[in-house]
Protein backbone atom coordinates (compact mmCIF):
# COMPACT_ATOMS: atom_id res chain seq x y z
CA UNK A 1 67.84 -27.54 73.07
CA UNK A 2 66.34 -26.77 69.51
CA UNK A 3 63.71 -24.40 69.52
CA UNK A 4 60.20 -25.15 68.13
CA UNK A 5 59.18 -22.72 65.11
CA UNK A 6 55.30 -22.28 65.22
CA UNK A 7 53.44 -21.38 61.76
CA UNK A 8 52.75 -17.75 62.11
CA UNK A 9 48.84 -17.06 63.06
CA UNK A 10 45.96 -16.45 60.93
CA UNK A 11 45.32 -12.77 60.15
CA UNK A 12 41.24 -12.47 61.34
CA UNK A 13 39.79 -9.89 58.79
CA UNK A 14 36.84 -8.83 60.36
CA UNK A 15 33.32 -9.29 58.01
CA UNK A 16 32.55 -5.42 57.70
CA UNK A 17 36.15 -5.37 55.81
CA UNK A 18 35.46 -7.93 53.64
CA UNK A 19 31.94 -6.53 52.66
CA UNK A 20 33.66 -2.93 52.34
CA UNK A 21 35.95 -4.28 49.98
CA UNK A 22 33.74 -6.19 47.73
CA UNK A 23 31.46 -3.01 47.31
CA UNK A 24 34.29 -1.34 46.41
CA UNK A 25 35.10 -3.81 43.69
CA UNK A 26 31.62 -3.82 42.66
CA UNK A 27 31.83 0.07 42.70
CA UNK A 28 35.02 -0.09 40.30
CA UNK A 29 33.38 -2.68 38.00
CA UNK A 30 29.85 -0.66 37.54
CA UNK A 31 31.72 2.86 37.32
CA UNK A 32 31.29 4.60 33.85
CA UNK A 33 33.16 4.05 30.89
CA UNK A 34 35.46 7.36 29.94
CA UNK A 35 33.99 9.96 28.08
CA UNK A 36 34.77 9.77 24.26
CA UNK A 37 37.10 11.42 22.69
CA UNK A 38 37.00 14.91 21.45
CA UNK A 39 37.14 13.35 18.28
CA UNK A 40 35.09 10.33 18.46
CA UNK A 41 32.12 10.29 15.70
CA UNK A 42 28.38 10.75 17.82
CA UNK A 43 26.38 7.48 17.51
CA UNK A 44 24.41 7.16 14.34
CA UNK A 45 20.68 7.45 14.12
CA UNK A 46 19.10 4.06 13.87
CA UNK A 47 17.91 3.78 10.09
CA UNK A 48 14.16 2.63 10.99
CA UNK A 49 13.37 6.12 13.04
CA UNK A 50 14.52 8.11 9.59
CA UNK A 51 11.96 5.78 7.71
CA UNK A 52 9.26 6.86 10.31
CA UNK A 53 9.69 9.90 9.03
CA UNK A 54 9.62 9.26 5.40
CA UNK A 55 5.62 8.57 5.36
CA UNK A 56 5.38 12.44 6.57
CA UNK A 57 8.03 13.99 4.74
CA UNK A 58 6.18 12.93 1.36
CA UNK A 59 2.69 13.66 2.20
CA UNK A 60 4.22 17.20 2.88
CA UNK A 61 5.69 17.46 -0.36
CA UNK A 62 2.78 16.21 -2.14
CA UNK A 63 0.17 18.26 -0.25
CA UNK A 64 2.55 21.60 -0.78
CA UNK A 65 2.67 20.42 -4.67
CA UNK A 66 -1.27 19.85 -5.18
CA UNK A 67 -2.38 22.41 -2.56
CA UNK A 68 -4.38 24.46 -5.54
CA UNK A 69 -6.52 21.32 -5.88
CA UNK A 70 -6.96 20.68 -2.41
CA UNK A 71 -8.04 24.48 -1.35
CA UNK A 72 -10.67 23.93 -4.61
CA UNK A 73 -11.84 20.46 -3.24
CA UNK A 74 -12.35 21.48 0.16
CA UNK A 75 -14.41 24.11 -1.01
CA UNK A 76 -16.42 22.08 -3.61
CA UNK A 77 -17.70 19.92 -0.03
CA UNK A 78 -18.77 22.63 1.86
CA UNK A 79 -22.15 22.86 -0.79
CA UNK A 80 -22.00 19.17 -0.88
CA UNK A 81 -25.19 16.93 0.55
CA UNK A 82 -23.74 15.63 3.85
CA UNK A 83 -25.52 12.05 3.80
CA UNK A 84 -24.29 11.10 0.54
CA UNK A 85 -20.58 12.81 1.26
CA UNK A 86 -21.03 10.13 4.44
CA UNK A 87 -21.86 7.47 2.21
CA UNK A 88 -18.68 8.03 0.09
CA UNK A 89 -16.62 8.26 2.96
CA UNK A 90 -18.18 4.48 4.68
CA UNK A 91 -17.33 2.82 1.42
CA UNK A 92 -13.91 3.92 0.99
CA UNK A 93 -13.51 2.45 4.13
CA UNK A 94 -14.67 -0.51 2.87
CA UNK A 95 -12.42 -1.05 0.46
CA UNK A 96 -9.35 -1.40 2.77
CA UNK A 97 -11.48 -4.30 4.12
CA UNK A 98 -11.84 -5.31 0.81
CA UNK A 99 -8.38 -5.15 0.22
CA UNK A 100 -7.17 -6.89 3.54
CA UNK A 101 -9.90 -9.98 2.68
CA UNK A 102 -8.36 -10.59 -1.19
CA UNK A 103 -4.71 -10.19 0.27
CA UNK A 104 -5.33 -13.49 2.93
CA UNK A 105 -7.17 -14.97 -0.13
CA UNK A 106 -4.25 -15.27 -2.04
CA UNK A 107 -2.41 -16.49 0.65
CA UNK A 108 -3.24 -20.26 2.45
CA UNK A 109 -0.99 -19.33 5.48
CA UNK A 110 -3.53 -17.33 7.78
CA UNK A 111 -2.46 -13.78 8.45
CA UNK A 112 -2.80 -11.56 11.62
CA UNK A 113 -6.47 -10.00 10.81
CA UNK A 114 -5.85 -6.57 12.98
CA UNK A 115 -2.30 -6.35 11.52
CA UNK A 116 -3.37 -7.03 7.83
CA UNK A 117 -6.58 -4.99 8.16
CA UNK A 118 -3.90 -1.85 9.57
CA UNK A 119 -1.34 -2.95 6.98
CA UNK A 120 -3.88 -2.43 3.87
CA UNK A 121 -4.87 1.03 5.51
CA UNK A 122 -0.91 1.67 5.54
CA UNK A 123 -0.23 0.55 2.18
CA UNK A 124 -3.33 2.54 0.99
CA UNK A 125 -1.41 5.53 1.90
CA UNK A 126 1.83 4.32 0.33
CA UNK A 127 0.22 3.74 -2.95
CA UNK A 128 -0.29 7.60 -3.12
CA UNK A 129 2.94 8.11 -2.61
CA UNK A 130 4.70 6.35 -4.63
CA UNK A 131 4.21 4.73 -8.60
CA UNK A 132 1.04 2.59 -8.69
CA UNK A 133 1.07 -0.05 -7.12
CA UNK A 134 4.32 -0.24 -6.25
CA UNK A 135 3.95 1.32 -2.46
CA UNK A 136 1.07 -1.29 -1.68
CA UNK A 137 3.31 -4.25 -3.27
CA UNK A 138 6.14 -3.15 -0.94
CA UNK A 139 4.66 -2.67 2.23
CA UNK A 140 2.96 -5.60 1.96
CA UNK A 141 5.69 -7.96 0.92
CA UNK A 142 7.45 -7.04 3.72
CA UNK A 143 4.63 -7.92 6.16
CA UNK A 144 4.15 -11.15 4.98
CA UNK A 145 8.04 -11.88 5.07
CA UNK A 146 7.53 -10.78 8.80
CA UNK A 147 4.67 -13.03 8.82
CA UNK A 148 6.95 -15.69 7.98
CA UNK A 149 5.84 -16.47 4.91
CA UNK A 150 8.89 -17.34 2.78
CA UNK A 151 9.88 -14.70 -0.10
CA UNK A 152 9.22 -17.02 -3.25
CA UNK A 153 5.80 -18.05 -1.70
CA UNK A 154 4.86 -14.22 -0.68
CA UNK A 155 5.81 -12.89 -4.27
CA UNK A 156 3.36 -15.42 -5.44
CA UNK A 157 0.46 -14.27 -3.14
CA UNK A 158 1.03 -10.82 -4.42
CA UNK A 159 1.27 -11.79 -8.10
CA UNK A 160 -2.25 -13.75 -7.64
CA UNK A 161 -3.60 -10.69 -5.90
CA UNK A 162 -2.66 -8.08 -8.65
CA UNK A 163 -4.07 -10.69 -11.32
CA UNK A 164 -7.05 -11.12 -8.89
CA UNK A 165 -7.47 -7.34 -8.86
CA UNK A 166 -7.03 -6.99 -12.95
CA UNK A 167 -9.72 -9.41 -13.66
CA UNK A 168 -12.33 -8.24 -11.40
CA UNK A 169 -12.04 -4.45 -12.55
CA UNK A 170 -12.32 -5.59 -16.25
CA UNK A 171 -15.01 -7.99 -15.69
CA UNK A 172 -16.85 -5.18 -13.74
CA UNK A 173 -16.17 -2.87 -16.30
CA UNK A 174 -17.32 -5.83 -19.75
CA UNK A 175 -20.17 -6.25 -17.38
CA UNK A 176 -21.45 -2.23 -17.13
CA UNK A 177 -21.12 -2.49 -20.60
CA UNK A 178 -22.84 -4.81 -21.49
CA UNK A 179 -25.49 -4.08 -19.51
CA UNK A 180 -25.51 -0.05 -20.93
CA UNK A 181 -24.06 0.03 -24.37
CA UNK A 182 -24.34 2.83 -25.29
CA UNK A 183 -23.55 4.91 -21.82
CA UNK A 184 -19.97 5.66 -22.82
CA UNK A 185 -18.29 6.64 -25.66
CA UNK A 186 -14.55 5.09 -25.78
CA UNK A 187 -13.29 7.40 -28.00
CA UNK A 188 -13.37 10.12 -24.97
CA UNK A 189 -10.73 8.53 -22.95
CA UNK A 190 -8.73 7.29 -26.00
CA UNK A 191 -7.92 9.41 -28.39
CA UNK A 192 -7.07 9.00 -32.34
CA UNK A 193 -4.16 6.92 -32.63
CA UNK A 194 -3.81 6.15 -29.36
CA UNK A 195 -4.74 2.29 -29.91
CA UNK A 196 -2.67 1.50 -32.44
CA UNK A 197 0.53 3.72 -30.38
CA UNK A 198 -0.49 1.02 -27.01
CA UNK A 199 -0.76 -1.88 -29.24
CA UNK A 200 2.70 -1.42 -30.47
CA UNK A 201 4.43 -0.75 -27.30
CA UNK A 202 2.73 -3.56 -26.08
CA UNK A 203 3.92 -5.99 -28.92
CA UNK A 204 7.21 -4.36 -28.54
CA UNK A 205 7.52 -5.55 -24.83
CA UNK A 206 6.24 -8.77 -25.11
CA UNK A 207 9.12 -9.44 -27.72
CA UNK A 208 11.59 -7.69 -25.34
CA UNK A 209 10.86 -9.36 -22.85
CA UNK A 210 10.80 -13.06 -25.08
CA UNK A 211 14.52 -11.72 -26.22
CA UNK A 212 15.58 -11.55 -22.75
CA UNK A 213 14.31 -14.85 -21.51
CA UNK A 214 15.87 -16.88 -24.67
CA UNK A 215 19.05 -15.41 -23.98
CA UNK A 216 19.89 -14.58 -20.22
CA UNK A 217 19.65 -17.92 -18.81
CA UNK A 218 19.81 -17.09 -15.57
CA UNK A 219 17.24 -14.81 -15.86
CA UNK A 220 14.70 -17.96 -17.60
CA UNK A 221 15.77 -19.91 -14.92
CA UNK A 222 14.43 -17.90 -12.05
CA UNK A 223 11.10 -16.66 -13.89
CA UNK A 224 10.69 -20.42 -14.30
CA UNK A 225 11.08 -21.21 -10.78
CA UNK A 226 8.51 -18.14 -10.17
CA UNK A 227 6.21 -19.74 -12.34
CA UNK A 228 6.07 -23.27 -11.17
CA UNK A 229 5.46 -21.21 -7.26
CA UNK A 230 2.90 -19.23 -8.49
CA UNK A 231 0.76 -21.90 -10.16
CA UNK A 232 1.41 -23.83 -7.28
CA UNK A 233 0.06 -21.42 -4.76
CA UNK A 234 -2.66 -20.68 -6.94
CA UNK A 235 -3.77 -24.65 -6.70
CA UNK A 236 -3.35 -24.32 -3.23
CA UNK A 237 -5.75 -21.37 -2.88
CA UNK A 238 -7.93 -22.54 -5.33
CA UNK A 239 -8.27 -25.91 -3.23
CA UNK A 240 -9.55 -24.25 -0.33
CA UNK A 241 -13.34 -22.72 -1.10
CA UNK A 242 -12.89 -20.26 1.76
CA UNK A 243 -9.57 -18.63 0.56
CA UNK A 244 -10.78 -18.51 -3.46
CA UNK A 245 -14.35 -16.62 -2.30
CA UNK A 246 -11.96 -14.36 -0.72
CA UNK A 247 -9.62 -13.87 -3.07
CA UNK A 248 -12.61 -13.67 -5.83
CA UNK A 249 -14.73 -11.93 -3.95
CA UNK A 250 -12.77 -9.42 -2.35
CA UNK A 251 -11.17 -8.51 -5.96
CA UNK A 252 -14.55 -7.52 -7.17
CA UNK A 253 -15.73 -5.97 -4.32
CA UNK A 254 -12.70 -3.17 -4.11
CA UNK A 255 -13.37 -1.90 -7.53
CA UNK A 256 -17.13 -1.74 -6.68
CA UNK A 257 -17.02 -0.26 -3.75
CA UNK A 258 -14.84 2.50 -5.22
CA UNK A 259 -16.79 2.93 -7.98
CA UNK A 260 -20.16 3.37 -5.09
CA UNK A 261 -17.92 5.72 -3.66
CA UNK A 262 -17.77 8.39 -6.76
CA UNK A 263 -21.29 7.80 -7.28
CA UNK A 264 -22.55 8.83 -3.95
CA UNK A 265 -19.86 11.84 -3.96
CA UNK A 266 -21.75 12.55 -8.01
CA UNK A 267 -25.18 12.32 -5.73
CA UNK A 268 -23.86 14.77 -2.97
CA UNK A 269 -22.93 17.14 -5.87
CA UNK A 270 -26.26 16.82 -8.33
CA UNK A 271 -24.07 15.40 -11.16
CA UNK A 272 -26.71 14.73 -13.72
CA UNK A 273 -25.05 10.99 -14.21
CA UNK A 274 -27.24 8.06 -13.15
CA UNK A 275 -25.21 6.25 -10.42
CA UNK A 276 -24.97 2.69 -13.13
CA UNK A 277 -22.91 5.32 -15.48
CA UNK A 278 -20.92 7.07 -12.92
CA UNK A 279 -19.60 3.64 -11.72
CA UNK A 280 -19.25 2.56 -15.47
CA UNK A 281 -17.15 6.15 -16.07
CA UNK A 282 -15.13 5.20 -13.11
CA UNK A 283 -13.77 1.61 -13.68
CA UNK A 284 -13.01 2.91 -17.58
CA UNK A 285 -11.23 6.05 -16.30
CA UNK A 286 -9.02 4.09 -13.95
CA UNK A 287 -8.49 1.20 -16.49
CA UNK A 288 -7.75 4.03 -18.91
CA UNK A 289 -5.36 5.61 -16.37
CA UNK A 290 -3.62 2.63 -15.00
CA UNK A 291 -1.31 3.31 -18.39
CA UNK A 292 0.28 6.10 -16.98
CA UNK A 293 2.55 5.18 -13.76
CA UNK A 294 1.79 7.96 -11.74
CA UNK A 295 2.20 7.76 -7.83
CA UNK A 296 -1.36 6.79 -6.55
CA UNK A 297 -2.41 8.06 -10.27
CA UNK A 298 -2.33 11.85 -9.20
CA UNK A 299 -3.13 13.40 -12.34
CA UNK A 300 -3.84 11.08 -14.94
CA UNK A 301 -7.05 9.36 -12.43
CA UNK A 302 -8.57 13.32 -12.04
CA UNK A 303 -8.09 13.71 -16.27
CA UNK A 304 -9.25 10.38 -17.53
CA UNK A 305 -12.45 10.96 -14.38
CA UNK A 306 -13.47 14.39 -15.46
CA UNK A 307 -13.05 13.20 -19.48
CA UNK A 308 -15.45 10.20 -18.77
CA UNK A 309 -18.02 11.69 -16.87
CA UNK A 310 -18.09 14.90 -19.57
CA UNK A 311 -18.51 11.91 -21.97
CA UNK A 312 -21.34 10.79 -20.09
CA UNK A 313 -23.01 13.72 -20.26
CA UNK A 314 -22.03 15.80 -17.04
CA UNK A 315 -21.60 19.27 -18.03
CA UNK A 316 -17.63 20.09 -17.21
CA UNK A 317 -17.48 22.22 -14.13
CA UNK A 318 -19.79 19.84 -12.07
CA UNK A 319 -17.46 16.64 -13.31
CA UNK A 320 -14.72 18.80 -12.05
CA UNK A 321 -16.08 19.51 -8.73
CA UNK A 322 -17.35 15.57 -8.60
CA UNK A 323 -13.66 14.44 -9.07
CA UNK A 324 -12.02 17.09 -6.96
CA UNK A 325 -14.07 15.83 -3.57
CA UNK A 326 -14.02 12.22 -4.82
CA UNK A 327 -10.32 12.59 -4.76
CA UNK A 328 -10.29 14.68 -1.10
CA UNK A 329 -12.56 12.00 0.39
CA UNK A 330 -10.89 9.07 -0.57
CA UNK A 331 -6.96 10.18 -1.28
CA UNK A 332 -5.98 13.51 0.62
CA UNK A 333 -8.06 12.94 4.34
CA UNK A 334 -6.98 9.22 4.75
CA UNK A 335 -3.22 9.92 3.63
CA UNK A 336 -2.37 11.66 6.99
CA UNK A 337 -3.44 9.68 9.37
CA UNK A 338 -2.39 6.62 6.59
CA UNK A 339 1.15 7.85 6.18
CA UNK A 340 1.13 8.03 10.72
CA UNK A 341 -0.08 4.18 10.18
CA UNK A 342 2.65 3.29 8.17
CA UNK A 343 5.09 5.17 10.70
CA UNK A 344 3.84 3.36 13.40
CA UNK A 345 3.97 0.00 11.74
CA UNK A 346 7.73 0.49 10.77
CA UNK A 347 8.58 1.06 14.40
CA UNK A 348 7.07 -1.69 15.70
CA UNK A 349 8.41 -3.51 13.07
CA UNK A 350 5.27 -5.12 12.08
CA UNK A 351 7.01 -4.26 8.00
């Protein structure tokens, strides 16, 4: 008689094993990686904390370079009047308002207002820092590209805007005078020869720069293509009433409101200059000084300032002390906190 073979019985695993042995894999799954090796390279410092520090690392070097000027400003304010030195400092805040307003004026895609408003107070302090115009042109390129805004259309906006901002400070400036003739005398701020020197290197540019474009085709191809998207932003602004009263308004407000700004500072300090002609001496001095690419016009601004407002008729060491707390007030005691803006902006990636 054949034996029957049964199948040989089920193992029982009791549930405490099973749950053991699944936090053990668990365990082996979430344990640590090895250390590195000895020679294994540390991780790198991510490249947008070292540009945090950039903003502060070049207000240091430019407060250690002009710290003769600012121990001699500081102590021009302390027999300043304080209402007037008030006065100066409310409408250089202004002017980033100013600024932020014309900036969404040449642009028809609306803009974060809190984030533009903090981004012109930024780029304020970047303009110091670097050639004219350049820092503010950067800073805020790159927040309208965050924005969105596509690069060709954003490069427009800023082109209108720097246009926007030429035309208002020279109509300001034909319209002072014209209204006071004979306030100031031109020859102050430009000396013998000196026309006929920036007429020629003018001239000289505008036919290298004619050369270029009839020969690099490339090169007329995309200035073309720049062309056709500026003039078509600026139709789109200029279709919209709200967005050209900005853009309009704003550009002749920011000159003016600077200009207020070393007039009240000339009041604070008894500068015998009516206000009318301090503002005039201003928007000529900057005009005149806009020639020299400077950062934030350190230097050339405080010359051609202290040349106009001698040629106005302010005896020299007052004009001196006039420009020295103009220049504390509205360049040197926003760039710190400014230069922190811009910090703060880059890490949160808002540019």
């Amino acid at each position: 008689m054949t034996a029957v073979r049964h199948p040989p019985a089920a193992v029982a695993v009791a549930p405490s094993s099973v749950g053991t042995a699944r936090k053990a894999s668990r365990d082996v799954t979430a344990a640590p990686s090895s250390p590195p090796a000895p020679g294994r390279l540390p991780r790198r410092v991510p490249v947008r904390r070292v540009l945090c520090l950039v903003p502060l690392v070049l207000v240091a070097v430019a407060a250690v370079h002009h710290r003769s000027v600012l121990g001699e400003g500081f102590g021009r304010l302390r027999t300043a009047s304080w209402p007037w030195l008030l006065a100066a400092a409310g409408a250089t805040c202004l002017t980033w308002v100013a600024a932020a307003v014309t900036r969404q004026g040449a642009l028809v895609q609306p803009l974060p207002r809190g984030r533009l408003l903090a981004t012109q107070f930024a780029a304020a302090a970047a303009n110091h820092l670097l050639p004219t115009g350049l820092g503010a042109g950067a800073v805020n390129l790159r927040f309208m590209t965050v924005c969105g805004v596509p690069l060709a259309r954003s490069s427009a906006a800023l082109a209108l805007y720097l246009l926007a901002g030429c035309v208002g400070r020279l109509g300001l400036l034909a319209a002072l005078l014209i209204a006071f003739p004979g306030a100031l005398r031109l020859g102050a701020l430009l000396p013998d020869g000196s026309v006929l020197w920036l007429t020629a290197a003018a001239a000289g540019l505008l036919v290298a720069v004619a050369a270029a474009l009839a020969l690099v085709r490339r090169l007329r191809a995309r200035v073309c293509a720049f062309a056709r998207e500026a003039l078509g932003e600026a139709r789109s602004v200029h279709a919209r009433p709200a967005r050209a009263l900005a853009l309009w308004g704003g550009s002749l407000a920011f000159p003016a409101l600077q200009a207020a700004a070393l007039a009240a500072v000339g009041q604070a300090l008894r500068l015998p200059v009516p206000p009318a002609h301090t503002a005039l001496a201003y928007l000529a001095a900057t005009v005149a000084a806009a020639l020299v690419p400077t950062p934030g016009g350190l230097g050339s601004v405080e010359t051609a300032l202290i040349v106009a407002l001698v040629a106005m008729g302010g005896p020299v060491a007052v004009a001196t002390a006039v420009v020295l707390a103009y220049r504390i007030i509205t360049v040197w005691l926003p760039l710190v906190p400014g230069a922190l803006t811009l910090a703060a902006l880059v890490r949160l990636k808002v540019i």
